[in-house]
N, C-alpha and C. Protein backbone atom coordinates (compact mmCIF):
# COMPACT_ATOMS: atom_id res chain seq x y z
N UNK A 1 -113.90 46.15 42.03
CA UNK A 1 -114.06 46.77 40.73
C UNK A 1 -114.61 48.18 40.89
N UNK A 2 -116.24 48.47 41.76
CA UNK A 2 -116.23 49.45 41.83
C UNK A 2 -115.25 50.79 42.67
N UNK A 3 -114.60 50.12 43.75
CA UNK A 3 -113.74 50.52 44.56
C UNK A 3 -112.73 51.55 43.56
N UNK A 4 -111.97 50.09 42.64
CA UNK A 4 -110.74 50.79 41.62
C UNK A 4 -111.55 51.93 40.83
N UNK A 5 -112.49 51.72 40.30
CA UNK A 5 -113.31 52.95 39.71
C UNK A 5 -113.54 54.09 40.21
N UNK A 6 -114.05 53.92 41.18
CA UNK A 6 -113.79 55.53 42.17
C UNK A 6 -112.65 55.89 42.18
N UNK A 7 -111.64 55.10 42.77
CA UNK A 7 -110.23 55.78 42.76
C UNK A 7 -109.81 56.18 41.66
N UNK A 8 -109.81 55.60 40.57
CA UNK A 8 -109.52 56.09 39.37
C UNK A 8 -110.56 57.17 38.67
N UNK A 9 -111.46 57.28 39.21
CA UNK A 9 -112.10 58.60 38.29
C UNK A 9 -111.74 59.87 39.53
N UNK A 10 -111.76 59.64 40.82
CA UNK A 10 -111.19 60.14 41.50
C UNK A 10 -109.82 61.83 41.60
N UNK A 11 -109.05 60.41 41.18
CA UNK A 11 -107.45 60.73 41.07
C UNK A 11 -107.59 61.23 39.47
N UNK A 12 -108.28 60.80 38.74
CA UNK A 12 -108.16 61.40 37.12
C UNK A 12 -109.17 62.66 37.30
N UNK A 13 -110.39 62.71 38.19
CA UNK A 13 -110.76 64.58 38.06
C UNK A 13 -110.39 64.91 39.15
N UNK A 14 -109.14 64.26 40.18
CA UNK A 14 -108.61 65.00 40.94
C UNK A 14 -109.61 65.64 42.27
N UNK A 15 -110.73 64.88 42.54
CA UNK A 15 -111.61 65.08 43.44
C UNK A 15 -112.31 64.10 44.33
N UNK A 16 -112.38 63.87 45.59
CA UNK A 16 -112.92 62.99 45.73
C UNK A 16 -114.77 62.64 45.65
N UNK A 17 -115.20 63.92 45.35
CA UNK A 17 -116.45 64.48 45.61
C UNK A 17 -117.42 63.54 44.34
N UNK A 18 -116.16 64.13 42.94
CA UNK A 18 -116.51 63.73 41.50
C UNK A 18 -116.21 62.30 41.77
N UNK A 19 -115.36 61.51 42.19
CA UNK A 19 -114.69 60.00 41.91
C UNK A 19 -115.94 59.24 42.99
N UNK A 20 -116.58 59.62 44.05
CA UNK A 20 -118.19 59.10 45.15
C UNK A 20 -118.99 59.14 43.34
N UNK A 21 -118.94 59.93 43.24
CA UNK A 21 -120.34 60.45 41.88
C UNK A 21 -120.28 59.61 40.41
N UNK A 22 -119.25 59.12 40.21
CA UNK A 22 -118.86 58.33 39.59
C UNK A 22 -119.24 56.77 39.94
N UNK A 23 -118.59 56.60 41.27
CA UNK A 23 -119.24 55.08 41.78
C UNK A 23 -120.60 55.30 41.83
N UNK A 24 -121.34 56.30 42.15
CA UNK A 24 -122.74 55.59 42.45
C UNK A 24 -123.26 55.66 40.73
N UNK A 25 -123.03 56.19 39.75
CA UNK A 25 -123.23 56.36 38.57
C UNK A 25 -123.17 54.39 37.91
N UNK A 26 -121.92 54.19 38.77
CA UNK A 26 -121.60 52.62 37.95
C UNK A 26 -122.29 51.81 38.56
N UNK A 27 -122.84 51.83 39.64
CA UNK A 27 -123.49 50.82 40.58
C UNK A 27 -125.04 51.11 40.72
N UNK A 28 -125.61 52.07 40.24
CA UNK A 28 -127.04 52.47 39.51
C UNK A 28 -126.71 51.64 38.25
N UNK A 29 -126.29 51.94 37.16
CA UNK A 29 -126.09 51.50 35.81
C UNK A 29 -126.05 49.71 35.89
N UNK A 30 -125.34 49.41 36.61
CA UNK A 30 -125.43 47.57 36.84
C UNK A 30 -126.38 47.09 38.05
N UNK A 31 -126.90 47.65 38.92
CA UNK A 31 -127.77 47.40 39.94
C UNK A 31 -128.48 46.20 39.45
N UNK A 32 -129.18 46.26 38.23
CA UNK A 32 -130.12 44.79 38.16
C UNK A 32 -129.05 43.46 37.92
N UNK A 33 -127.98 43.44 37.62
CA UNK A 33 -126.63 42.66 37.67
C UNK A 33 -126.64 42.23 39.22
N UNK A 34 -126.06 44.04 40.26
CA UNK A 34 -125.35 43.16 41.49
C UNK A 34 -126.60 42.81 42.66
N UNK A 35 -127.75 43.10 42.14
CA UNK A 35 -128.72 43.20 43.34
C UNK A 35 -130.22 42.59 42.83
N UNK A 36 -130.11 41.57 44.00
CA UNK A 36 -131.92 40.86 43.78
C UNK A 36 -132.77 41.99 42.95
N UNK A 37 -133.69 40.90 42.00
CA UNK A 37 -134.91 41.66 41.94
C UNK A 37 -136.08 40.94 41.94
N UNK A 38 -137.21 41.87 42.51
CA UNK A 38 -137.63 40.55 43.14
C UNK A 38 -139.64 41.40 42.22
N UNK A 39 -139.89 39.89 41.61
CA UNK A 39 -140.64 39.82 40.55
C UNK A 39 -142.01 39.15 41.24
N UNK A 40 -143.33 40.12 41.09
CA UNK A 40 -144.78 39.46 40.94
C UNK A 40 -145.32 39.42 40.06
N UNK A 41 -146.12 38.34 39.87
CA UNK A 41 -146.93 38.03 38.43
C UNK A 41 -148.52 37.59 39.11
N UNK A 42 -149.55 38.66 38.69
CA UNK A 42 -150.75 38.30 39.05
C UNK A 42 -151.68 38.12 38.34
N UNK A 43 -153.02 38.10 38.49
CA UNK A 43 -154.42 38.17 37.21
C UNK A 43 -153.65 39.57 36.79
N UNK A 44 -153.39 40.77 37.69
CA UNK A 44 -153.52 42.40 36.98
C UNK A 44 -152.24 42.52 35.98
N UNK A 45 -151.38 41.82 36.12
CA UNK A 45 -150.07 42.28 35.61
C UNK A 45 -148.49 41.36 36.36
N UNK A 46 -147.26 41.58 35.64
CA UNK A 46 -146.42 41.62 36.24
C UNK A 46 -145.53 42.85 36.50
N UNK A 47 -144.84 42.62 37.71
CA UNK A 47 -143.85 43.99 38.10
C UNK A 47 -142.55 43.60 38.79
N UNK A 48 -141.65 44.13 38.41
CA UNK A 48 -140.15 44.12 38.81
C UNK A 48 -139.53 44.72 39.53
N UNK A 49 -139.41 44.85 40.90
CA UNK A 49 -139.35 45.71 41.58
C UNK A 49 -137.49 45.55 42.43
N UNK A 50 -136.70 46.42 41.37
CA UNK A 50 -134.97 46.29 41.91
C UNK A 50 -134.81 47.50 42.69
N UNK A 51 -133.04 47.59 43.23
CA UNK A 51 -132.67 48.55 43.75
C UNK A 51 -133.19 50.09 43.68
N UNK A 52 -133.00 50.40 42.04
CA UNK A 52 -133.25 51.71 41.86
C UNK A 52 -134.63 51.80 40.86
N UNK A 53 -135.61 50.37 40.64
CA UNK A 53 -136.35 51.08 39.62
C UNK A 53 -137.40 50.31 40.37
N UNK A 54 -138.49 50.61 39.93
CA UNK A 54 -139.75 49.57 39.91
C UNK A 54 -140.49 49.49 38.67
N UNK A 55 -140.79 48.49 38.10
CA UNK A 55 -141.30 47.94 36.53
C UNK A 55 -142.84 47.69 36.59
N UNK A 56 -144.01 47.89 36.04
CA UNK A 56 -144.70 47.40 35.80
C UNK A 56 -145.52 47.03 34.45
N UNK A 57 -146.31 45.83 34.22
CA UNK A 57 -147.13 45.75 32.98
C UNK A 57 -148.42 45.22 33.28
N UNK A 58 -149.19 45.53 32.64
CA UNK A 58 -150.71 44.73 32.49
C UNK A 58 -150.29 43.69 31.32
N UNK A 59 -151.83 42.81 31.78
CA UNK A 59 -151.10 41.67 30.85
C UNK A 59 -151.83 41.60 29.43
N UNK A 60 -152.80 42.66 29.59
CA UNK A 60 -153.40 43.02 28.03
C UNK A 60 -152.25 43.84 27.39
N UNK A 61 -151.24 44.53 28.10
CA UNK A 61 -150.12 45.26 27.07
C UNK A 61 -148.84 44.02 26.78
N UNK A 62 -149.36 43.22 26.63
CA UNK A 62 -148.05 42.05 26.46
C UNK A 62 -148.51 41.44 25.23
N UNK A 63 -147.27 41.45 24.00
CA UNK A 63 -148.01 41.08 23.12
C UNK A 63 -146.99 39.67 22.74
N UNK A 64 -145.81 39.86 23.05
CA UNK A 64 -145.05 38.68 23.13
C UNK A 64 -144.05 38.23 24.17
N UNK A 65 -143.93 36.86 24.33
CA UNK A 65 -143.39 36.27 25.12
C UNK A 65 -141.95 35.11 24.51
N UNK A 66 -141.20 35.97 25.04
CA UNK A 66 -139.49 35.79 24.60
C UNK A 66 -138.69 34.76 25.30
N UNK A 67 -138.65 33.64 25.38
CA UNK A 67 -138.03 32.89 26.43
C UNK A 67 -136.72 32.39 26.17
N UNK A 68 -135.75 32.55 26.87
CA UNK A 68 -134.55 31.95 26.54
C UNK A 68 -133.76 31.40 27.98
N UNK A 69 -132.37 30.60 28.31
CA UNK A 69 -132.13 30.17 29.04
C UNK A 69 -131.62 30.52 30.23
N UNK A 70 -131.68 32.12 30.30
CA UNK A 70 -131.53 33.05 31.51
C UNK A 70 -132.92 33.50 32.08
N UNK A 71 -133.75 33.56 31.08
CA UNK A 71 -135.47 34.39 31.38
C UNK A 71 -136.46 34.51 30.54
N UNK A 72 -137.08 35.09 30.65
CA UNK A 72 -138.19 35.22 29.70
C UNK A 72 -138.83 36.97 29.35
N UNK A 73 -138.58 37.43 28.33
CA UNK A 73 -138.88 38.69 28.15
C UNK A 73 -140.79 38.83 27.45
N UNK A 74 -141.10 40.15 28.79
CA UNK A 74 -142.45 40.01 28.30
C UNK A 74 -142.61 41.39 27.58
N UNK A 75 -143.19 41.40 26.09
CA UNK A 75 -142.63 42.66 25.44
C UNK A 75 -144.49 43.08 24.95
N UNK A 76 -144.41 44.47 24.88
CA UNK A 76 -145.36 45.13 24.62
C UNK A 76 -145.56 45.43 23.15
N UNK A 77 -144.22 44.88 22.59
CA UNK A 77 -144.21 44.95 20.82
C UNK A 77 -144.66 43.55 20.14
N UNK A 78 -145.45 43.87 18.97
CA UNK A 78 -146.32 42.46 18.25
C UNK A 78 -145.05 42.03 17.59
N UNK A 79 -143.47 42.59 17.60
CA UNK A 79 -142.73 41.84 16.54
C UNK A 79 -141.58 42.35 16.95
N UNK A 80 -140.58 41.60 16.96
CA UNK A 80 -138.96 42.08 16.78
C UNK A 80 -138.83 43.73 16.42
N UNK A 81 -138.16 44.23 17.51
CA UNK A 81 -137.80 45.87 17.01
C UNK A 81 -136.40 45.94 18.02
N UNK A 82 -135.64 47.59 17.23
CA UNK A 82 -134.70 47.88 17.86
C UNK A 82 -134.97 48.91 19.24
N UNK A 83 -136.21 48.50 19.54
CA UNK A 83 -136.85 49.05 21.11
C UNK A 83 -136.76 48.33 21.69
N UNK A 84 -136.75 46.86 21.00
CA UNK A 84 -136.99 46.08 21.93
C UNK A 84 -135.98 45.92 23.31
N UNK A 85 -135.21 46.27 23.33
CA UNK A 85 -134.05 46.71 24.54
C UNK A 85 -135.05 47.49 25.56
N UNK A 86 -135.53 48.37 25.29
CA UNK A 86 -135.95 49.65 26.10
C UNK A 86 -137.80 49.56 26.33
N UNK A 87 -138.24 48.80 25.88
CA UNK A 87 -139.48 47.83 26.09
C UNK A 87 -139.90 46.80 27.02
N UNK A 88 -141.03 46.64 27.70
CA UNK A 88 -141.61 44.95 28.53
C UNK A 88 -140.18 45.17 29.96
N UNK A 89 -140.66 43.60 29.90
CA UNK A 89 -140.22 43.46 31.08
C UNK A 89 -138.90 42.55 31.23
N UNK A 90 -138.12 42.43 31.46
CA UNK A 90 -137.13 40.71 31.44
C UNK A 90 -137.33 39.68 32.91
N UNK A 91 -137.87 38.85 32.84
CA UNK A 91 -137.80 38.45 34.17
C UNK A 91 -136.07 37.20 34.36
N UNK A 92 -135.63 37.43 35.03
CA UNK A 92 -134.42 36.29 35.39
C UNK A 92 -135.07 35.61 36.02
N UNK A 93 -134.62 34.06 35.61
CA UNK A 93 -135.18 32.74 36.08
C UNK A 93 -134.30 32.96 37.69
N UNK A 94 -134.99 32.58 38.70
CA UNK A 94 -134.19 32.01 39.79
C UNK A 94 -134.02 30.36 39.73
N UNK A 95 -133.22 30.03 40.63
CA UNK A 95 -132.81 28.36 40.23
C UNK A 95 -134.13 27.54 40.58
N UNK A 96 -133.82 26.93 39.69
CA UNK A 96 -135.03 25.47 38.93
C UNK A 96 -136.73 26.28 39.20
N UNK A 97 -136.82 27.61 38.68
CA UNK A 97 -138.19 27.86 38.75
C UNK A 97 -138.57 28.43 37.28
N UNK A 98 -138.32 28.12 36.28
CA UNK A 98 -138.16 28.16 35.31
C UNK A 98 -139.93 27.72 34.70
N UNK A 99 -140.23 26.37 35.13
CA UNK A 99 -141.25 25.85 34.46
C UNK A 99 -142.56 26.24 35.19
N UNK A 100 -142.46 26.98 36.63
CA UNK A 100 -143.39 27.50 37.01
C UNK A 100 -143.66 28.75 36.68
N UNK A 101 -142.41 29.31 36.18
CA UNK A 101 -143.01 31.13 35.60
C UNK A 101 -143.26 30.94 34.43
N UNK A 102 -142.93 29.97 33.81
CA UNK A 102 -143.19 30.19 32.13
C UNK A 102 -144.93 29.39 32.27
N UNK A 103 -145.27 28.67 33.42
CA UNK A 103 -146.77 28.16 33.36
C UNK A 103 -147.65 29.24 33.98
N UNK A 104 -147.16 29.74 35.16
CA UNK A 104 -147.94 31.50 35.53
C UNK A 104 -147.92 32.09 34.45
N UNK A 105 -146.91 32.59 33.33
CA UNK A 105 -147.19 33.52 31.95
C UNK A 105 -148.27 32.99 31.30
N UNK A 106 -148.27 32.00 31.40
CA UNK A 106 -149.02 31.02 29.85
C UNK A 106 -150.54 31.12 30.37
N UNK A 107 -150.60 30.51 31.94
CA UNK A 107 -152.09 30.73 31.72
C UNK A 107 -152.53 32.25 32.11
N UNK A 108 -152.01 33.48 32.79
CA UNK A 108 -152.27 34.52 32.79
C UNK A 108 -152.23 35.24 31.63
N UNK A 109 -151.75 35.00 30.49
CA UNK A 109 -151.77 35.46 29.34
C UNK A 109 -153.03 34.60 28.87
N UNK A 110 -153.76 34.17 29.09
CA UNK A 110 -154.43 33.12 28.18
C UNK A 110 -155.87 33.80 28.47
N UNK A 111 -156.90 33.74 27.88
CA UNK A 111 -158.38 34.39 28.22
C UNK A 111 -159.08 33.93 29.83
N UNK A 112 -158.49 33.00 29.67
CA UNK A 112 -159.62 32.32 31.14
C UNK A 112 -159.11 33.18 31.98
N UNK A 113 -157.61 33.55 32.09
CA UNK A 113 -157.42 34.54 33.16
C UNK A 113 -157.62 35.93 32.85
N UNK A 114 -158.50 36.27 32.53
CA UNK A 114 -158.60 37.88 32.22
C UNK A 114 -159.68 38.43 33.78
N UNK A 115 -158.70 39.54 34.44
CA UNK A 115 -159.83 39.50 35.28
C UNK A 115 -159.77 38.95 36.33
N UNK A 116 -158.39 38.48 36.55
CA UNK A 116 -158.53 37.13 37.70
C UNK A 116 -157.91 37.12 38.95
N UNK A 117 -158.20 38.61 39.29
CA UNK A 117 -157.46 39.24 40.39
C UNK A 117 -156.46 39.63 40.80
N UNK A 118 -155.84 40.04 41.86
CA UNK A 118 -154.65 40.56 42.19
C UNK A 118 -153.99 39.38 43.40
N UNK A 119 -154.55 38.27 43.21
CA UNK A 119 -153.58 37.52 43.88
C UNK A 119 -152.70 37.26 43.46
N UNK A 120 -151.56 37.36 44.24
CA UNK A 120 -150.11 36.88 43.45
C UNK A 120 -150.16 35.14 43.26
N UNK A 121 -149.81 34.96 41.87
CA UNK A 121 -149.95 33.62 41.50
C UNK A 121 -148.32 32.97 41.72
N UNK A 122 -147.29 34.10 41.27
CA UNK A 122 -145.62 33.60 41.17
C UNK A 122 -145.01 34.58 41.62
N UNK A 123 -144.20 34.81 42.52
CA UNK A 123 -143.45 35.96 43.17
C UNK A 123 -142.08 35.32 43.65
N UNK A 124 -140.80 35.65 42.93
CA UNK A 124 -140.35 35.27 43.11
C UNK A 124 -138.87 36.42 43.35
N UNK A 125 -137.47 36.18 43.89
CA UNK A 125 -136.07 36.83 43.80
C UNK A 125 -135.26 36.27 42.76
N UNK A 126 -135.09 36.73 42.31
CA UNK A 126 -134.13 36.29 41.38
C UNK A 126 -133.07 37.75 40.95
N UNK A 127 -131.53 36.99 40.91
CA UNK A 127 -130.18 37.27 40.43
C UNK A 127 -130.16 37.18 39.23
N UNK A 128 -129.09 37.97 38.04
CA UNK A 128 -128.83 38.16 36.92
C UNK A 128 -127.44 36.77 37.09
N UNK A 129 -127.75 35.65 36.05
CA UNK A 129 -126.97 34.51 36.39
C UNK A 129 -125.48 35.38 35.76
N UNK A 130 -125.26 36.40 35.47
CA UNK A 130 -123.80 36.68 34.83
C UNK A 130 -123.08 37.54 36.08
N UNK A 131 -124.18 37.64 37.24
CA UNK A 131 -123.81 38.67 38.34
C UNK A 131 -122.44 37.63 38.77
């Protein structure tokens, strides 16, 4: 796919220089799709650390917790918004670890853990299941 894309932006600006600049444009843009990312969750925060970005949050800036059957989104907004795209964090479940990150969120979000160091409690790789 990305291959035909180069060639075709390629051969359409007639360069091979522009049609390289193009692929790495499409393969930055889907990177959290084709490439591990690989997620810690501690007392200080969680962070997402993929190909081209690295993510972080404290867990006092988390005000809700979004769970659905790919992941769990940890968002810095008290309510539904059209930021919410461009906000928090998304973590992708890796296979069958589902009930251990959503129990690392729950009690690191919870008061007893305030404070409760920088040991990593859940660190895990995880794939985008649509990759």
């Amino acid at each position: 796919m990305v291959a035909f894309a180069v060639t075709t932006a390629g051969i359409g600006f007639g360069s091979i220089v522009l049609g390289l600049l193009a692929g790495v444009l499409l393969v930055a843009s889907v990177a959290e799709y084709l490439f591990p990312v690989h997620y810690t969750m501690d007392g200080s925060g969680v962070s997402a650390r993929g190909l081209w970005q690295r993510r972080s949050m404290k867990w006092s800036q988390v005000r809700r917790v979004i769970r659905d059957e790919m992941g769990v989104k940890l968002s810095p907004l008290p309510r539904p918004s059209r930021l919410e795209a461009y906000r928090g964090i998304y973590a992708w479940f890796s296979e069958n670890n589902q009930d251990e990150v959503m129990a690392a969120i729950t009690y690191l979000t919870s008061p007893e853990a305030a404070g409760g160091g920088d040991r990593p409690l859940v660190e895990f790789i995880a794939r985008s299941p649509r990759a």
